[in-house]
N, C-alpha and C. Protein backbone atom coordinates (compact mmCIF):
# COMPACT_ATOMS: atom_id res chain seq x y z
N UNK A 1 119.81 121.93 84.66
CA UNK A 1 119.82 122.51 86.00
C UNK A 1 121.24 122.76 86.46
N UNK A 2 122.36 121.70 86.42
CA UNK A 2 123.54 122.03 86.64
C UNK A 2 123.93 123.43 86.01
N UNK A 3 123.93 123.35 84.86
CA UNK A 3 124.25 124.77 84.25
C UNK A 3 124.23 126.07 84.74
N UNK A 4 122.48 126.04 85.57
CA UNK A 4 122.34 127.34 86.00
C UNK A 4 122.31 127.13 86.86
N UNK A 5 122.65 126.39 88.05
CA UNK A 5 123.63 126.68 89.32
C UNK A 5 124.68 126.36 88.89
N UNK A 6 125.69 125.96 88.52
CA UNK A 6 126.73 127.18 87.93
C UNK A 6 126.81 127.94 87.67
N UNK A 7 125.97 129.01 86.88
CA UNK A 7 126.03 130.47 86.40
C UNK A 7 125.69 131.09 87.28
N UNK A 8 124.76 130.78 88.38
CA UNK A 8 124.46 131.36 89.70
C UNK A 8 125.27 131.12 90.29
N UNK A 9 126.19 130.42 90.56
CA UNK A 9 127.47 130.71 91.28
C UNK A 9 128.61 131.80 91.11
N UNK A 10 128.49 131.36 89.22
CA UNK A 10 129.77 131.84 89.18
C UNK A 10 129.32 133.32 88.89
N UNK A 11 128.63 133.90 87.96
CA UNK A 11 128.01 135.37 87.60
C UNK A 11 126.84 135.31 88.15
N UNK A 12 126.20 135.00 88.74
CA UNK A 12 124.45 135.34 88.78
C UNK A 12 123.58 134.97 87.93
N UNK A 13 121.92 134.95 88.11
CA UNK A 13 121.11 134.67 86.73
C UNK A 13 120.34 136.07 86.87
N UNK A 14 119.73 135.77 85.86
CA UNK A 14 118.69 137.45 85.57
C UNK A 14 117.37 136.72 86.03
N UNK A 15 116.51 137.26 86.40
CA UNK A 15 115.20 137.16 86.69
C UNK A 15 114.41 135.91 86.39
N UNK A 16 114.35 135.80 84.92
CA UNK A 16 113.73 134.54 84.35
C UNK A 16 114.72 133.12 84.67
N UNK A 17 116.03 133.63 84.52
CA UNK A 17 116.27 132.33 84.68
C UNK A 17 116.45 131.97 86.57
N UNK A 18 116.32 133.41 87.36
CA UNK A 18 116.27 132.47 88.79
C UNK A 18 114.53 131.75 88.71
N UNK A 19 113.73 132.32 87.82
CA UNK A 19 112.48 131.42 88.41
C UNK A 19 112.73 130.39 87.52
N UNK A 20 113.25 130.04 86.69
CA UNK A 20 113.97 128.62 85.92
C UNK A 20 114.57 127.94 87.05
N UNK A 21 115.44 128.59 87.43
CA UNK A 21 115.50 127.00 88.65
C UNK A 21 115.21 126.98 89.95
N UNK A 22 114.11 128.06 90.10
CA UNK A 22 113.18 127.54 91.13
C UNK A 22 112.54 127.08 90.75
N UNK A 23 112.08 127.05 90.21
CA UNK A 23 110.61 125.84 89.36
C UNK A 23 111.57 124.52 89.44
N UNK A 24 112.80 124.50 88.53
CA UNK A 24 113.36 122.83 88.57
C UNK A 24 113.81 122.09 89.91
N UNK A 25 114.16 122.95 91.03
CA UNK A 25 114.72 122.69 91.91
C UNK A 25 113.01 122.13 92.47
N UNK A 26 111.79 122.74 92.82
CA UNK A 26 110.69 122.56 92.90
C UNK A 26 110.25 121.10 92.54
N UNK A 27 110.22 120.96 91.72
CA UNK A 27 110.09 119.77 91.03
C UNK A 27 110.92 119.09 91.75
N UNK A 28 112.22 118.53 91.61
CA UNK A 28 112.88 117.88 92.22
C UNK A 28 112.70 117.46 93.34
N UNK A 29 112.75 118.38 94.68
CA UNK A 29 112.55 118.54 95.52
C UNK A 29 111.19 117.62 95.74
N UNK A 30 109.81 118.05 95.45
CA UNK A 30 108.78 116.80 95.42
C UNK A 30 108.77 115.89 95.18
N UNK A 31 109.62 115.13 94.04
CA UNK A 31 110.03 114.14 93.54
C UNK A 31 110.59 113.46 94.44
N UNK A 32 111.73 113.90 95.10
CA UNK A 32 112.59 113.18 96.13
C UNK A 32 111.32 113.39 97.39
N UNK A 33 110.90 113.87 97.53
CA UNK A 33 110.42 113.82 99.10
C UNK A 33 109.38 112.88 99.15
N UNK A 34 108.62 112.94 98.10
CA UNK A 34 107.52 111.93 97.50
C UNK A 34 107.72 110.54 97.42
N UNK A 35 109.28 110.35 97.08
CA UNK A 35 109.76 109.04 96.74
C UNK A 35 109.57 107.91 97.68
N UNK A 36 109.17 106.36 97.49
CA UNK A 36 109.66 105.43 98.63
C UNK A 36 111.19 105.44 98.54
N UNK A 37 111.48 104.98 100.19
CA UNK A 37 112.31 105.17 100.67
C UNK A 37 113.37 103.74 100.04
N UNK A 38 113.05 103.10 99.41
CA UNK A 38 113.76 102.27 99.07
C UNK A 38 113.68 102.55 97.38
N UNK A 39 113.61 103.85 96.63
CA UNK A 39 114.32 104.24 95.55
C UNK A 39 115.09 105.21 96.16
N UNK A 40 115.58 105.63 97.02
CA UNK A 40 116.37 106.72 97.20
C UNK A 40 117.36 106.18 97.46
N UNK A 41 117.20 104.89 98.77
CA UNK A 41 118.50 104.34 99.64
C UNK A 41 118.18 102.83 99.08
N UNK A 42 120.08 102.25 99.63
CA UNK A 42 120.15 100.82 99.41
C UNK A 42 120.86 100.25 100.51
N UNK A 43 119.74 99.56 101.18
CA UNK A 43 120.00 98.77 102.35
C UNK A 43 120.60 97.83 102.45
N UNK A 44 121.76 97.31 102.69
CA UNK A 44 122.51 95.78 102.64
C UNK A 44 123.12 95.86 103.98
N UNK A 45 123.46 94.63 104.52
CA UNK A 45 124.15 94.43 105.60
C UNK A 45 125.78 95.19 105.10
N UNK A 46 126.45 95.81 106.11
CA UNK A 46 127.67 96.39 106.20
C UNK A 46 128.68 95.63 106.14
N UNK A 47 129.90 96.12 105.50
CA UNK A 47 131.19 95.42 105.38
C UNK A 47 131.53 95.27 106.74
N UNK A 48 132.66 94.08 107.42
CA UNK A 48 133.77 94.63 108.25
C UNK A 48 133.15 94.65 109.25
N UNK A 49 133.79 94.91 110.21
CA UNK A 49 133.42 94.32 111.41
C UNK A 49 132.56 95.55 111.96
N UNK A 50 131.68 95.22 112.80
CA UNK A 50 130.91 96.57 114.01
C UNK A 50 132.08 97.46 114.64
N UNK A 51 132.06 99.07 114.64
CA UNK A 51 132.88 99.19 115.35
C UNK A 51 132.71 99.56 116.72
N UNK A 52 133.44 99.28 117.47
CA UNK A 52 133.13 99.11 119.31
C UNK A 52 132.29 100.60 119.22
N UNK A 53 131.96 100.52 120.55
CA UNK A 53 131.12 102.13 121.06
C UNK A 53 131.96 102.87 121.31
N UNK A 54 131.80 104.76 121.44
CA UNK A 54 132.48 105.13 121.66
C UNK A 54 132.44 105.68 123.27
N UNK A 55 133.58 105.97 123.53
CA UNK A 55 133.69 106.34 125.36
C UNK A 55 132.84 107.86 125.09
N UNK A 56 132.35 107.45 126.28
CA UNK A 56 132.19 108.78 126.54
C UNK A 56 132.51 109.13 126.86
N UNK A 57 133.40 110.52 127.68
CA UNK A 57 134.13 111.17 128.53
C UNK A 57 133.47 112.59 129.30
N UNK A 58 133.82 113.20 130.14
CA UNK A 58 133.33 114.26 130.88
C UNK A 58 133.53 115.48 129.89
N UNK A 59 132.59 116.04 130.10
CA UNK A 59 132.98 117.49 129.33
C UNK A 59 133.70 118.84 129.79
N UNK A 60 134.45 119.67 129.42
CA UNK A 60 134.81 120.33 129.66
C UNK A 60 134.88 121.84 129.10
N UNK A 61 135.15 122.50 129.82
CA UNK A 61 135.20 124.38 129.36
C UNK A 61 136.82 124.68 128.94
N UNK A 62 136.84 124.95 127.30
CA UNK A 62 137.60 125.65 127.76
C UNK A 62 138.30 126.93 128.09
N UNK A 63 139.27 126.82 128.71
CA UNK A 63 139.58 128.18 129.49
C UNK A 63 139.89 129.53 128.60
N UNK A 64 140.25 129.02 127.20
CA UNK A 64 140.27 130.31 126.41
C UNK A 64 139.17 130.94 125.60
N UNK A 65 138.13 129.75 125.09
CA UNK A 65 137.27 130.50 124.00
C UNK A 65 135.36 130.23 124.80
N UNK A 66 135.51 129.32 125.89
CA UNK A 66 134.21 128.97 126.90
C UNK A 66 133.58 127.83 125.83
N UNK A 67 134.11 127.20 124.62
CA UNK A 67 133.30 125.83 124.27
C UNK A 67 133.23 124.71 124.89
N UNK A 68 132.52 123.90 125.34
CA UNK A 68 131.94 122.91 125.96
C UNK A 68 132.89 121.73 125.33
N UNK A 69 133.68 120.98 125.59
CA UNK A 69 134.80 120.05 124.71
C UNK A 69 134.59 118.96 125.51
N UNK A 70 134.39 117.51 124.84
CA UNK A 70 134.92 116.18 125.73
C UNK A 70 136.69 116.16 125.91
N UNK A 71 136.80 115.56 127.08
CA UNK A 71 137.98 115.87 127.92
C UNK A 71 139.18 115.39 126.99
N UNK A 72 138.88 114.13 126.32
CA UNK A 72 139.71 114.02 125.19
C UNK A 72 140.17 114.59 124.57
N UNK A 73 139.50 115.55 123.90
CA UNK A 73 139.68 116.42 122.94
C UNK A 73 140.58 117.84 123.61
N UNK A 74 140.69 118.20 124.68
CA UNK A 74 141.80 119.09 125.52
C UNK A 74 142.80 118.71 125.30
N UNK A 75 143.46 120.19 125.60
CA UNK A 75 145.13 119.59 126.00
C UNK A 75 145.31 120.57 126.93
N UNK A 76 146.29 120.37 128.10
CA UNK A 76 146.59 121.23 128.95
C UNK A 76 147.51 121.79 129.04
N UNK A 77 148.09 123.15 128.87
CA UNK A 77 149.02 124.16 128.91
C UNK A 77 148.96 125.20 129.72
N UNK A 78 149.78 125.63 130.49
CA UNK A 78 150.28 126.43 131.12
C UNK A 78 149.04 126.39 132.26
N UNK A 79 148.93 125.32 133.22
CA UNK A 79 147.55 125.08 134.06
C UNK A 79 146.53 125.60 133.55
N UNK A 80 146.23 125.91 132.17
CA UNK A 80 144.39 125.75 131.60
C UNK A 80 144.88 124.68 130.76
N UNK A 81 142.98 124.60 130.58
CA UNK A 81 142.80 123.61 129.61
C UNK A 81 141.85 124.02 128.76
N UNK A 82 142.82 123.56 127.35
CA UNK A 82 142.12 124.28 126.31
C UNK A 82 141.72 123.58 125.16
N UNK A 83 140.27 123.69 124.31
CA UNK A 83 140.11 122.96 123.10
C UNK A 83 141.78 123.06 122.43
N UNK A 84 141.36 121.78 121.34
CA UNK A 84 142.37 121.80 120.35
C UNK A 84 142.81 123.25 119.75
N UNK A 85 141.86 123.94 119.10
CA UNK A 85 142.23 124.56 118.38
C UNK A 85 142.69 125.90 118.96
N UNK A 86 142.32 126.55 120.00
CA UNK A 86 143.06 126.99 121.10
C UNK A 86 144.31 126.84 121.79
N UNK A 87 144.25 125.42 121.80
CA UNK A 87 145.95 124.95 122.13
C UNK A 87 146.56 125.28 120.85
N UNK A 88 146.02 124.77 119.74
CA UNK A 88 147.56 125.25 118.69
C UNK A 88 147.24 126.78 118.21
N UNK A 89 146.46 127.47 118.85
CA UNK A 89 146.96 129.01 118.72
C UNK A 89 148.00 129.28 119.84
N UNK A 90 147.21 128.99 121.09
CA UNK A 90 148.83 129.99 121.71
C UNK A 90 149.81 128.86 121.45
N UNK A 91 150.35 127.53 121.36
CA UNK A 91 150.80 126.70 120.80
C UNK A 91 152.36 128.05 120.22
N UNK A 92 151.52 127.90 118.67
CA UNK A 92 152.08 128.60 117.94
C UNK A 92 152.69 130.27 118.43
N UNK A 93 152.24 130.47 119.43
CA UNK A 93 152.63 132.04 119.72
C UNK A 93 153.91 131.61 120.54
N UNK A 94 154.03 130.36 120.85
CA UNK A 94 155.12 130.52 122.01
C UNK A 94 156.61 129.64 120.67
């Protein structure tokens, strides 16, 4: 199966072999969904300590692209406030 998703990645397959791994992927696919849940996953208590909760914070708009951002995640320039990735565009223009 690896094989020919690789070759479907890299060149394509011809006809027979895309219903070759739809059929295997098929299979698979039932197999795993079919499975108990304790052959798939392995449950043990976690390393290390719990880590605290996280804050929540107010959400915000921002002023250049209208995404919905926790306030954290802003930075404020030139009186807007703008997601990250917004700030380091005009960032970078100046």
């Amino acid at each position: 199966m690896v094989a020919l998703q690789k070759k479907n990645v890299e060149e394509g397959l011809v006809p027979e072999e895309q219903k070759k791994l739809k059929e295997v992927m098929a299979v698979r696919t039932k197999r795993i969904m079919g499975a108990k849940l304790d052959e798939l996953f392995e449950v043990k208590p976690a390393s290390g300590p719990v880590p605290r909760k996280a804050r929540i914070l107010e959400s915000v708009i921002c002023q250049a692209c209208g995404e919905v951002t926790m306030e954290s995640r802003t930075r404020r320039l030139l009186g807007q406030t703008l997601c990250i990735p917004c700030f380091e565009a005009v960032e970078k223009r100046h």
